[in-house]
PDB file of N, CA and C in Angstrom:
ATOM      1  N   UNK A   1      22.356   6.068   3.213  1.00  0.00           N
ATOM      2  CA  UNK A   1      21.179   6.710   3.741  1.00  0.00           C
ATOM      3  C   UNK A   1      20.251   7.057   2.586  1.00  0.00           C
ATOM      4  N   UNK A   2      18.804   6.698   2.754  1.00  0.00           N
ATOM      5  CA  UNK A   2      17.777   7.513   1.885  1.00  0.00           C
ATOM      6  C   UNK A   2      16.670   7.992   2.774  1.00  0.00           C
ATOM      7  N   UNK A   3      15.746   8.742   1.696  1.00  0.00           N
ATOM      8  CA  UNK A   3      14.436   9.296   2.466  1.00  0.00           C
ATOM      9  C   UNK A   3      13.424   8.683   2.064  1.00  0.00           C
ATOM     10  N   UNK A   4      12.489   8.258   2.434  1.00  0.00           N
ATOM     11  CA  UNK A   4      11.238   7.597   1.777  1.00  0.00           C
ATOM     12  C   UNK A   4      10.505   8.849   1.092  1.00  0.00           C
ATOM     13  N   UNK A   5      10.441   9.984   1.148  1.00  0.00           N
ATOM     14  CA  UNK A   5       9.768  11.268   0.263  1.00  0.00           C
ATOM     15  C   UNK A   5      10.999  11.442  -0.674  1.00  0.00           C
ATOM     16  N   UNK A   6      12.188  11.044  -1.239  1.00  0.00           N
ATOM     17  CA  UNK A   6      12.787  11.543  -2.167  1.00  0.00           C
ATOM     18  C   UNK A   6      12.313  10.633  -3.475  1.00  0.00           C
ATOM     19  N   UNK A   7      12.876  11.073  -4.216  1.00  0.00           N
ATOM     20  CA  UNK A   7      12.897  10.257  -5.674  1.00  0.00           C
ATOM     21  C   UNK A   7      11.808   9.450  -6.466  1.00  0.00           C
ATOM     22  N   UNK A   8      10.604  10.611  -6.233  1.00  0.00           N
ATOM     23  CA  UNK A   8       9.279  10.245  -6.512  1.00  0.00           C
ATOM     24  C   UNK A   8       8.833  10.844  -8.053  1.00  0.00           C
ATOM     25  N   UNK A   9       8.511   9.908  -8.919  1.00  0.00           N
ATOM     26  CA  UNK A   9       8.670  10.537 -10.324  1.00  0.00           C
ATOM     27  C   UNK A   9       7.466  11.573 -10.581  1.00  0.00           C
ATOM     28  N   UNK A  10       7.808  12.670 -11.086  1.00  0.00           N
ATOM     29  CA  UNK A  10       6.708  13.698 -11.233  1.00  0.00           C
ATOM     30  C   UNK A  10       4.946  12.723 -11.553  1.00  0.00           C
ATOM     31  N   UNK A  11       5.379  12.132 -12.791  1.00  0.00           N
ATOM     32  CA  UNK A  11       3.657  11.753 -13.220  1.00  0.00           C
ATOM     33  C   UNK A  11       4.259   9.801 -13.083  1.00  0.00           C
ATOM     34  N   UNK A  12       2.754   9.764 -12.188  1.00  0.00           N
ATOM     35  CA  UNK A  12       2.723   8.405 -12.127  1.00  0.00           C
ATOM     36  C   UNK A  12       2.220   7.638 -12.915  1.00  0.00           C
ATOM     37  N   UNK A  13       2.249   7.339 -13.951  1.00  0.00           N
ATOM     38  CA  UNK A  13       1.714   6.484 -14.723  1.00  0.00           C
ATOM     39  C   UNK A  13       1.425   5.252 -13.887  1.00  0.00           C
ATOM     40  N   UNK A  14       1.484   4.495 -13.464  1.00  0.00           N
ATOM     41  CA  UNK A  14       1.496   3.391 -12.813  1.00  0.00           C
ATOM     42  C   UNK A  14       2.316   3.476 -11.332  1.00  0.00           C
ATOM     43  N   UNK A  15       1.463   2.805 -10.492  1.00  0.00           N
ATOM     44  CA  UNK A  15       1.662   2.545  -8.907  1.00  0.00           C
ATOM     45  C   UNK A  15       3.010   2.462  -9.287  1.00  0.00           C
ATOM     46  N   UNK A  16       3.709   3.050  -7.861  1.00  0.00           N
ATOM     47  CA  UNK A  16       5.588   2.735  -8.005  1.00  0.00           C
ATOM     48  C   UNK A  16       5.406   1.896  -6.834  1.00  0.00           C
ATOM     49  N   UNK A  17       6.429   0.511  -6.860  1.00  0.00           N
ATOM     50  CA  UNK A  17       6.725  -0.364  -6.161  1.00  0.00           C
ATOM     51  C   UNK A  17       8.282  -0.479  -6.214  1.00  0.00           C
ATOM     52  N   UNK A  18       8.451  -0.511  -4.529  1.00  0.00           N
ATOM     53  CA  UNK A  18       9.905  -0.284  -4.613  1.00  0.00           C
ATOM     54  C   UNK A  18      10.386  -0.988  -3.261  1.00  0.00           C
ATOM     55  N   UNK A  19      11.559  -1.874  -3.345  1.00  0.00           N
ATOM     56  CA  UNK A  19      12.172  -2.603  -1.959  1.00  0.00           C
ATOM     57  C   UNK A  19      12.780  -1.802  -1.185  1.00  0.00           C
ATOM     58  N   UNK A  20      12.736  -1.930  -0.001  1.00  0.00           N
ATOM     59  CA  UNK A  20      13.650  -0.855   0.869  1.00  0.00           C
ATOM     60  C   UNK A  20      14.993  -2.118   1.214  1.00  0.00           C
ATOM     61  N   UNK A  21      14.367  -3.028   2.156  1.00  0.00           N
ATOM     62  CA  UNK A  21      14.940  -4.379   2.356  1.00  0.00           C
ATOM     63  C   UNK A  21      14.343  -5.586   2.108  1.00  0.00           C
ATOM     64  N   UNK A  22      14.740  -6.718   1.688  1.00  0.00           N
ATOM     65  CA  UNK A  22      13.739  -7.926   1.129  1.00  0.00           C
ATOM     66  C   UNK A  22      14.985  -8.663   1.196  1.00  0.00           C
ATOM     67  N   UNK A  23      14.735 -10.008   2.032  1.00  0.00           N
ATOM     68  CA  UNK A  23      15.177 -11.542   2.161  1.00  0.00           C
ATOM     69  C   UNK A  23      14.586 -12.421   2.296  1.00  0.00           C
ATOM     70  N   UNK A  24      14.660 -13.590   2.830  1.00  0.00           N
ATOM     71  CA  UNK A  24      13.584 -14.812   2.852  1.00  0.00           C
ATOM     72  C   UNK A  24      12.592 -14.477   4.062  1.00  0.00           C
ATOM     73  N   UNK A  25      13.183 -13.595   4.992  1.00  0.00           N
ATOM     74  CA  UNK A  25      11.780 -13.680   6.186  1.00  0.00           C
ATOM     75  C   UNK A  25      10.878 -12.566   6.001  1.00  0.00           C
ATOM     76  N   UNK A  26      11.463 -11.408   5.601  1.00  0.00           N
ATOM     77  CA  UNK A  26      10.685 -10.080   5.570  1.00  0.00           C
ATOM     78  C   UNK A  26      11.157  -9.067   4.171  1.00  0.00           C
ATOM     79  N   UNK A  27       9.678  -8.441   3.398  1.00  0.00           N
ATOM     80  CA  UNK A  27       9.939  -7.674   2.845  1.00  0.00           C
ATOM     81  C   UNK A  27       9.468  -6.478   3.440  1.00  0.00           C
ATOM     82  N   UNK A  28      10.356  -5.486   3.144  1.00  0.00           N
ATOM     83  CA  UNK A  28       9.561  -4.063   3.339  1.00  0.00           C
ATOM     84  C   UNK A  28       9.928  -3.020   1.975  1.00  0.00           C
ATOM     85  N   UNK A  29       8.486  -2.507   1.751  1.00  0.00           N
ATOM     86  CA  UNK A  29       8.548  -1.848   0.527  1.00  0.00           C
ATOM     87  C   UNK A  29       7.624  -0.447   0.527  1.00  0.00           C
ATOM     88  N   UNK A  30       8.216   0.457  -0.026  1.00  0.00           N
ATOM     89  CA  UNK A  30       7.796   1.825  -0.283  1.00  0.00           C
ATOM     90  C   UNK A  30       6.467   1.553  -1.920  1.00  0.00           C
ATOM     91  N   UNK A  31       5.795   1.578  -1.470  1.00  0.00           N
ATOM     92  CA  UNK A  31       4.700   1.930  -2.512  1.00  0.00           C
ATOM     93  C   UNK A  31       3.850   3.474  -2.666  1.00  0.00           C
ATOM     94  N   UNK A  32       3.789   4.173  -3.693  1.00  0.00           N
ATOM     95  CA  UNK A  32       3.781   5.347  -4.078  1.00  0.00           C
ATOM     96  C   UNK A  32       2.367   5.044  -5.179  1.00  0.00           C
ATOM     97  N   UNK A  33       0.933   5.567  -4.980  1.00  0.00           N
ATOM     98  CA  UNK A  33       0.080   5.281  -5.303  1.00  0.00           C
ATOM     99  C   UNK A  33      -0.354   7.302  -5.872  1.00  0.00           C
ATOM    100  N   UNK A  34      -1.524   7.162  -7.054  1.00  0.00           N
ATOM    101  CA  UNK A  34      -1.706   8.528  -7.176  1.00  0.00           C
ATOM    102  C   UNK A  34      -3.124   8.496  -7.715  1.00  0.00           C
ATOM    103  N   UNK A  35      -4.309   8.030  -7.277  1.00  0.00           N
ATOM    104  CA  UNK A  35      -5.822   7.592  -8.171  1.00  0.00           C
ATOM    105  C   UNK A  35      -5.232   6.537  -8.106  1.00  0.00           C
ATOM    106  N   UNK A  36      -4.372   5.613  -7.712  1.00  0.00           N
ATOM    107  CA  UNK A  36      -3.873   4.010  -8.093  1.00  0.00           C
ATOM    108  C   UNK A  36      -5.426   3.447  -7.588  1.00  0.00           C
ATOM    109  N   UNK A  37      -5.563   2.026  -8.254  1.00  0.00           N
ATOM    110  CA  UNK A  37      -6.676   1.221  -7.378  1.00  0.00           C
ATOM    111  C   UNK A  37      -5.844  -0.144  -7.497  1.00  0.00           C
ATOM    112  N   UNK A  38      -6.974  -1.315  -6.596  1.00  0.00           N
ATOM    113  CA  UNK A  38      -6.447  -2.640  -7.128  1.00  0.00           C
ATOM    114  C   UNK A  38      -7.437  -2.657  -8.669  1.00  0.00           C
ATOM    115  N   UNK A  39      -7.088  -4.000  -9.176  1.00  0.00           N
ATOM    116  CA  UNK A  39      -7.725  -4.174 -10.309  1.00  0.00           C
ATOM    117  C   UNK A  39      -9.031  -4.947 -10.178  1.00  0.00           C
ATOM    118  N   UNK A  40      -9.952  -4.426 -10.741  1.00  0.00           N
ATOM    119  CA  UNK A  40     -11.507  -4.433 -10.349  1.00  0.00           C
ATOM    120  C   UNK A  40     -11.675  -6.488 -10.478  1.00  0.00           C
ATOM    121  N   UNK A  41     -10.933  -6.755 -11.257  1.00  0.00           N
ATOM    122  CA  UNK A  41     -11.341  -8.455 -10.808  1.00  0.00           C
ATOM    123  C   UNK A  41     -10.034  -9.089 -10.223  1.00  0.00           C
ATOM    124  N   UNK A  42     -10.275 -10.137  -9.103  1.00  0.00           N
ATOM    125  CA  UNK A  42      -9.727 -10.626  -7.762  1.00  0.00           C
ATOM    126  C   UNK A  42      -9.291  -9.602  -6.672  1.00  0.00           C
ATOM    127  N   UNK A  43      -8.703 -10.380  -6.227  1.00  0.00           N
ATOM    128  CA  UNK A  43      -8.456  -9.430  -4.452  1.00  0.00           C
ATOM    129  C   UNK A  43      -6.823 -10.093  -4.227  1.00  0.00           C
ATOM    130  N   UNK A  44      -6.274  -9.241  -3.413  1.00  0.00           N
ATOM    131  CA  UNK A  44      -5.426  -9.858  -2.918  1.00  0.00           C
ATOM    132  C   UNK A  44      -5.678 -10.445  -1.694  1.00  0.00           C
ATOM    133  N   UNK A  45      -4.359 -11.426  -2.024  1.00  0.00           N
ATOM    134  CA  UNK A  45      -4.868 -12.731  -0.960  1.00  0.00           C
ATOM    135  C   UNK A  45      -3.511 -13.512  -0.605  1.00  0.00           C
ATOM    136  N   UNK A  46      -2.286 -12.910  -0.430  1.00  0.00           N
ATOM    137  CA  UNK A  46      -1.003 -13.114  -0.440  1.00  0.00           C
ATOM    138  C   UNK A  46      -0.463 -14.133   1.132  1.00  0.00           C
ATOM    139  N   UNK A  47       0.717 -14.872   1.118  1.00  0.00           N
ATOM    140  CA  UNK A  47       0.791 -15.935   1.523  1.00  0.00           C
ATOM    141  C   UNK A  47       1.267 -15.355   2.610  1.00  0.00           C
ATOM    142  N   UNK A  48       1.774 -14.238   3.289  1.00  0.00           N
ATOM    143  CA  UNK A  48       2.768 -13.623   4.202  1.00  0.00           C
ATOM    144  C   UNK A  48       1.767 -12.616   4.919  1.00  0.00           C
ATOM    145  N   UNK A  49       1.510 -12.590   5.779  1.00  0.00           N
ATOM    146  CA  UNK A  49       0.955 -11.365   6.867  1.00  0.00           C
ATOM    147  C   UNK A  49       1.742 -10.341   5.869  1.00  0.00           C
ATOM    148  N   UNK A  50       0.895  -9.209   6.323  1.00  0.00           N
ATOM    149  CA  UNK A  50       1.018  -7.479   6.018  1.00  0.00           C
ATOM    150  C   UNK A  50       1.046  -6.347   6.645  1.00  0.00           C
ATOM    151  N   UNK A  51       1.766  -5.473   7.251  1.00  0.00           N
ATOM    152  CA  UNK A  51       1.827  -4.746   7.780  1.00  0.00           C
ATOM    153  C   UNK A  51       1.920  -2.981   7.037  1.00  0.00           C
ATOM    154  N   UNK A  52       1.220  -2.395   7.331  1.00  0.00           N
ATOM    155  CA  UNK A  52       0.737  -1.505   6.108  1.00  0.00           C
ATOM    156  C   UNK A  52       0.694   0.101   6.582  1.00  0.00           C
ATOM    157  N   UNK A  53       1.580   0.976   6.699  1.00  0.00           N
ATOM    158  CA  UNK A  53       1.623   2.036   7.077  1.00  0.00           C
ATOM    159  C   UNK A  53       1.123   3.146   6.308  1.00  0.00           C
ATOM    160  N   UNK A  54       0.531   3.960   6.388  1.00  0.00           N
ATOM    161  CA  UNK A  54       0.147   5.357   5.331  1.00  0.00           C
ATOM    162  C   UNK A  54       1.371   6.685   6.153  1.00  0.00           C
ATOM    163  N   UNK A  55       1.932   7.087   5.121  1.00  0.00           N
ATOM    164  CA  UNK A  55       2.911   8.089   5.651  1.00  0.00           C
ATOM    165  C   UNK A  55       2.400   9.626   5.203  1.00  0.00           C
ATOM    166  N   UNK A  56       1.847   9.308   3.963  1.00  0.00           N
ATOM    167  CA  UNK A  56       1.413  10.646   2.931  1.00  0.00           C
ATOM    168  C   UNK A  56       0.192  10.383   1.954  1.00  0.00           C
ATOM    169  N   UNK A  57      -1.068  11.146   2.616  1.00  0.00           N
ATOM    170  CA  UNK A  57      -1.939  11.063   1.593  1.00  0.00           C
ATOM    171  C   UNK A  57      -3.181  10.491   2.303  1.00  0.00           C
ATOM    172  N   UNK A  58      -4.252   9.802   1.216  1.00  0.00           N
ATOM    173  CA  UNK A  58      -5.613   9.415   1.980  1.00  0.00           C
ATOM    174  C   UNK A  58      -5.644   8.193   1.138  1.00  0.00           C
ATOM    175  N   UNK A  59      -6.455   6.799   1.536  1.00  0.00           N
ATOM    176  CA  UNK A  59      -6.295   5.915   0.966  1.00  0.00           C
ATOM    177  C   UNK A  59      -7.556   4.999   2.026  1.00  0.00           C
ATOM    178  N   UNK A  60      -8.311   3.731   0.768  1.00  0.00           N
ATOM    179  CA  UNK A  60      -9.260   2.939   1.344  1.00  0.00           C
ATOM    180  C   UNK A  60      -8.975   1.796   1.168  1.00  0.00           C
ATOM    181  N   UNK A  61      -8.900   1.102   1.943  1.00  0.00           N
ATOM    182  CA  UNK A  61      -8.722  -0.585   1.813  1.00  0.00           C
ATOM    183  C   UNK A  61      -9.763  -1.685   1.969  1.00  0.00           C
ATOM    184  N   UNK A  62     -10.666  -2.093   1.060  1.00  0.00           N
ATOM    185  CA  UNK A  62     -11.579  -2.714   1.413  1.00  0.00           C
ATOM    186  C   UNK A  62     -11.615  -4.243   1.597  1.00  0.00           C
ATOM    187  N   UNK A  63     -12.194  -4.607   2.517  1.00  0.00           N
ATOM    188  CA  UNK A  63     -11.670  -5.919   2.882  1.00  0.00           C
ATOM    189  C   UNK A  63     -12.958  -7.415   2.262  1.00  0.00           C
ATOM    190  N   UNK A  64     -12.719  -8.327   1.705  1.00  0.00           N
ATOM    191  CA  UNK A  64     -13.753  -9.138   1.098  1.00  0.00           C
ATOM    192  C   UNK A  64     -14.992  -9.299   1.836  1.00  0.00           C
ATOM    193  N   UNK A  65     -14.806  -9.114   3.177  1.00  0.00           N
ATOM    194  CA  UNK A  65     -16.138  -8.796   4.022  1.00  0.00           C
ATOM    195  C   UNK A  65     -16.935  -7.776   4.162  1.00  0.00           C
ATOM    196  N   UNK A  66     -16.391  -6.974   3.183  1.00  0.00           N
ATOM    197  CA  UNK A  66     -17.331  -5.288   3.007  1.00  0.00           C
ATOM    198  C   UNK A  66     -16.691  -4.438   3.822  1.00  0.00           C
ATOM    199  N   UNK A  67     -15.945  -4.834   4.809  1.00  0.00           N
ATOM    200  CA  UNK A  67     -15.364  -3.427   5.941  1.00  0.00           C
ATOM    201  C   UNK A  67     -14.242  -2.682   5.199  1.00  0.00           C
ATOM    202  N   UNK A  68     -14.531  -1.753   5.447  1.00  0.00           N
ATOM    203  CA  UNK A  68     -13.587  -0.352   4.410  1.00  0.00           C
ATOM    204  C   UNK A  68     -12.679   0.362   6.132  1.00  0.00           C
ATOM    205  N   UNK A  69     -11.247   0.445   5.628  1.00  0.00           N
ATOM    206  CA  UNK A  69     -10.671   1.326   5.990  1.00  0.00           C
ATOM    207  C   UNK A  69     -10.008   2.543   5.593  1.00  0.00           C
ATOM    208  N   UNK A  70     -10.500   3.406   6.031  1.00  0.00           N
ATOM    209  CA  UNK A  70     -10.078   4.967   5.589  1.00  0.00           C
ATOM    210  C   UNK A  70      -8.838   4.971   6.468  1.00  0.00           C
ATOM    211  N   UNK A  71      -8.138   5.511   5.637  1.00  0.00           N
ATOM    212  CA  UNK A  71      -6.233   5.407   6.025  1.00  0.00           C
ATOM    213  C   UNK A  71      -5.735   7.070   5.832  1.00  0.00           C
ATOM    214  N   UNK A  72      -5.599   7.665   6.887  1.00  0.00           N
ATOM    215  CA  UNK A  72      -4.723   9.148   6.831  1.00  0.00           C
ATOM    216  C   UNK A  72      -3.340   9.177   7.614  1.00  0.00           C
ATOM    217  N   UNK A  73      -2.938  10.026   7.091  1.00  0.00           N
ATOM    218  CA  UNK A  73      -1.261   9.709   7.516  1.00  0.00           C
ATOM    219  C   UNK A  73      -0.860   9.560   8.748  1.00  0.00           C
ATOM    220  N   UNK A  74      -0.528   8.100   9.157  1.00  0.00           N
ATOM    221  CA  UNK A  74       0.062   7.693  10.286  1.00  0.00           C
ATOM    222  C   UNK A  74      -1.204   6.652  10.684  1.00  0.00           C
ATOM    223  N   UNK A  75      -1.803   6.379  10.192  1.00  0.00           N
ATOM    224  CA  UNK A  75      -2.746   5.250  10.338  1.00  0.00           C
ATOM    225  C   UNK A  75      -1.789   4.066   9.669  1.00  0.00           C
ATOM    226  N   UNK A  76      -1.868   2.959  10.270  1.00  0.00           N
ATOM    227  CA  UNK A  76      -1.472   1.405   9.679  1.00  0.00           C
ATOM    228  C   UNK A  76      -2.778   0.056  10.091  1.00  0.00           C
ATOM    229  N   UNK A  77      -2.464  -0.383   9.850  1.00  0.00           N
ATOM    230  CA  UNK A  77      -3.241  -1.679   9.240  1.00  0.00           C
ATOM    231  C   UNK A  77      -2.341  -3.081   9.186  1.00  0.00           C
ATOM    232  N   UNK A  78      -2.937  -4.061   9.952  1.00  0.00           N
ATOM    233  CA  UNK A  78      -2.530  -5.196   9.909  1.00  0.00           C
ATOM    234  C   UNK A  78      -3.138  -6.237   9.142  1.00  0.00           C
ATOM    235  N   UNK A  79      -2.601  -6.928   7.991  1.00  0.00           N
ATOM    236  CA  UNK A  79      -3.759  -7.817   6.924  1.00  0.00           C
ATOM    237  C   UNK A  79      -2.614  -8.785   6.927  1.00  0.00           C
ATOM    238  N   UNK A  80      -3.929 -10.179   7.764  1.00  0.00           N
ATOM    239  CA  UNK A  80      -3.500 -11.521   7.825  1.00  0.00           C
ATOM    240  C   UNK A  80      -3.370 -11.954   6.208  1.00  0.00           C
ATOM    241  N   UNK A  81      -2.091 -13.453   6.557  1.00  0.00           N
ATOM    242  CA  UNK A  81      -2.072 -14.271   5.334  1.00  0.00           C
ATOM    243  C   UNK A  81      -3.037 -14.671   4.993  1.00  0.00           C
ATOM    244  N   UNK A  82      -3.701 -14.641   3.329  1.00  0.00           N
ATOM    245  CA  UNK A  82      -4.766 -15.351   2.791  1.00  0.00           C
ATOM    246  C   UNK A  82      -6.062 -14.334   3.580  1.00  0.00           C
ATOM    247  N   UNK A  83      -6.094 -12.729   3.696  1.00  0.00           N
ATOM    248  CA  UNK A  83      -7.119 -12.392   4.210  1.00  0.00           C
ATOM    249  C   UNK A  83      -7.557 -11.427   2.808  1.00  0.00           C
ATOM    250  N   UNK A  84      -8.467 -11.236   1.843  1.00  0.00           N
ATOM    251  CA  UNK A  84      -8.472 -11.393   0.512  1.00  0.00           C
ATOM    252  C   UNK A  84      -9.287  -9.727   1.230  1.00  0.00           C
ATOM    253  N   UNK A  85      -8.681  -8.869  -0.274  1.00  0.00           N
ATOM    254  CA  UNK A  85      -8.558  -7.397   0.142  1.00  0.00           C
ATOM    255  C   UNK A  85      -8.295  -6.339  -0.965  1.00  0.00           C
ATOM    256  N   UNK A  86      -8.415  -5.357  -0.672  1.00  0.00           N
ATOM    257  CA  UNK A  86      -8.138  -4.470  -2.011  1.00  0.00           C
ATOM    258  C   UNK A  86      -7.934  -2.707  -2.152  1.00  0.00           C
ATOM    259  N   UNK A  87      -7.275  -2.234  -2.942  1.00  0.00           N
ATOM    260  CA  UNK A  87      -7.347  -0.437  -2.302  1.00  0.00           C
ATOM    261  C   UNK A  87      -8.355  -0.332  -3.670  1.00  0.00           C
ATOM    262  N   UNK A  88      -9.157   0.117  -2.430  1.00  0.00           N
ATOM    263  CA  UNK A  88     -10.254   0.956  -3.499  1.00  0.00           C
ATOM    264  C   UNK A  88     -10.292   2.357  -3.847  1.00  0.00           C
ATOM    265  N   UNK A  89      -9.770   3.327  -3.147  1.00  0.00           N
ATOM    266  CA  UNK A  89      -9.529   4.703  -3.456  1.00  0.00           C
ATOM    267  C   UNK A  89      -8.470   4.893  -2.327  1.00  0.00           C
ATOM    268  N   UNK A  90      -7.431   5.782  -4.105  1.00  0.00           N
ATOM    269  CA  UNK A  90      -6.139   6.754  -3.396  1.00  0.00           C
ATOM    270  C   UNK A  90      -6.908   7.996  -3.685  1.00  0.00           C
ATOM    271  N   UNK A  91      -5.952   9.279  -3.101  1.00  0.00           N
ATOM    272  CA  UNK A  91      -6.185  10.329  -3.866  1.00  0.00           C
ATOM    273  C   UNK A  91      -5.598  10.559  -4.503  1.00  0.00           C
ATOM    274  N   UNK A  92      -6.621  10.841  -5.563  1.00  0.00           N
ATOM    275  CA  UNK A  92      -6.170  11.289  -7.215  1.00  0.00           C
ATOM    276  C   UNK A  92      -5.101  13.020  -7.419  1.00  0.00           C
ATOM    277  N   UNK A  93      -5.368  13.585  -5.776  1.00  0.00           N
ATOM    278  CA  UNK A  93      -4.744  14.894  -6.481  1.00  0.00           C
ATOM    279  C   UNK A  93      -3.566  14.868  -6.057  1.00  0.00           C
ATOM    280  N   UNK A  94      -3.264  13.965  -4.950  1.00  0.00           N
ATOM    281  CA  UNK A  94      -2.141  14.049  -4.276  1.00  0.00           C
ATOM    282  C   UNK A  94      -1.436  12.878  -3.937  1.00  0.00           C
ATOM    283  N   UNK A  95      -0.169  12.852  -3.678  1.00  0.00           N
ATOM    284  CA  UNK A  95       0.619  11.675  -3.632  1.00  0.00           C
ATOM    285  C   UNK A  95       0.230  10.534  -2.222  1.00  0.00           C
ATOM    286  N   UNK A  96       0.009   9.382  -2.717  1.00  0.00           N
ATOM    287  CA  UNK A  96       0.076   8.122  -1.176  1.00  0.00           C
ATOM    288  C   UNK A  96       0.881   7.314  -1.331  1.00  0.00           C
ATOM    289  N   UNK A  97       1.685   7.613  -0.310  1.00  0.00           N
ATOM    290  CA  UNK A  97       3.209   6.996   0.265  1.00  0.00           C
ATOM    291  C   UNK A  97       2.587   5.839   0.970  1.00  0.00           C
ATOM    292  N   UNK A  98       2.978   4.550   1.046  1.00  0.00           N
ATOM    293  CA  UNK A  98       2.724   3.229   1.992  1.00  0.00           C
ATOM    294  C   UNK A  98       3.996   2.684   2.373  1.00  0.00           C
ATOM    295  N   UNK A  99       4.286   2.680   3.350  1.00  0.00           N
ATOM    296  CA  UNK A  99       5.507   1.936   3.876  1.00  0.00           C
ATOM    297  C   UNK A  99       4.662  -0.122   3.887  1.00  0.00           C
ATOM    298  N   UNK A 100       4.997  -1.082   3.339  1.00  0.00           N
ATOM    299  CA  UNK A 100       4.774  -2.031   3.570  1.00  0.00           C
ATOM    300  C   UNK A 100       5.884  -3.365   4.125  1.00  0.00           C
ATOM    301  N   UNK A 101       5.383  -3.918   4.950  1.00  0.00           N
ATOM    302  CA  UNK A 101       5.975  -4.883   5.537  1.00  0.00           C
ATOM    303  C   UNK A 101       5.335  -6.125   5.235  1.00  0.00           C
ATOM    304  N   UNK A 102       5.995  -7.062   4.681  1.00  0.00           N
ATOM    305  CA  UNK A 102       5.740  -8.433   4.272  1.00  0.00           C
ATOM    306  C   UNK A 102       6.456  -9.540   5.475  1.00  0.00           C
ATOM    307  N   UNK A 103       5.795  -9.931   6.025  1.00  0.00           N
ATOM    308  CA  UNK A 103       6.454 -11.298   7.295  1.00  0.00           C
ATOM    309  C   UNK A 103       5.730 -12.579   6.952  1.00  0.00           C
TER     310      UNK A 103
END
């Protein structure tokens, strides 16, 4: 048994990426963001549908077509394969938990 709120390192230096379960059909992963962004050149654009939960915190996802989603806890998000995308603002004061699903 674990908790998805345990074992979160005091200072984040860098986004935490972490597997919960991962095989050939599906990943699902705990990502722990704090001011995290994507990186200001490309987008993601990954080969597997996305399924994208916010558990803790506030968070924006902007999509290559200009549409921005504002994400508060218990909001999710579905991002097709090859749909090119990006987090543009976490909050910086407080922790954002993402449950992610890779199919």
């Amino acid at each position: 048994m674990a908790n998805i709120f345990a074992n979160i390192p005091r200072e984040l230096t860098t986004e935490l990426f972490e597997d919960i379960v991962k095989n050939d059909a599906v990943q699902i992963e705990r990502i722990v963001s704090k001011g995290h962004i994507s990186p200001e050149s490309g987008w993601y654009e990954q080969q597997q549908n996305e399924w994208v939960i916010l558990l803790k915190g506030h968070a924006i996802i902007l999509f290559e077509n200009q549409n921005k989603v504002h994400l508060k806890p218990g909001d999710y998000v579905e991002i097709q394969a090859l749909q090119k995308h990006k987090v543009s603002w976490t909050d910086p004061d407080n922790e954002t938990i993402w449950l992610a699903v890779h199919y």
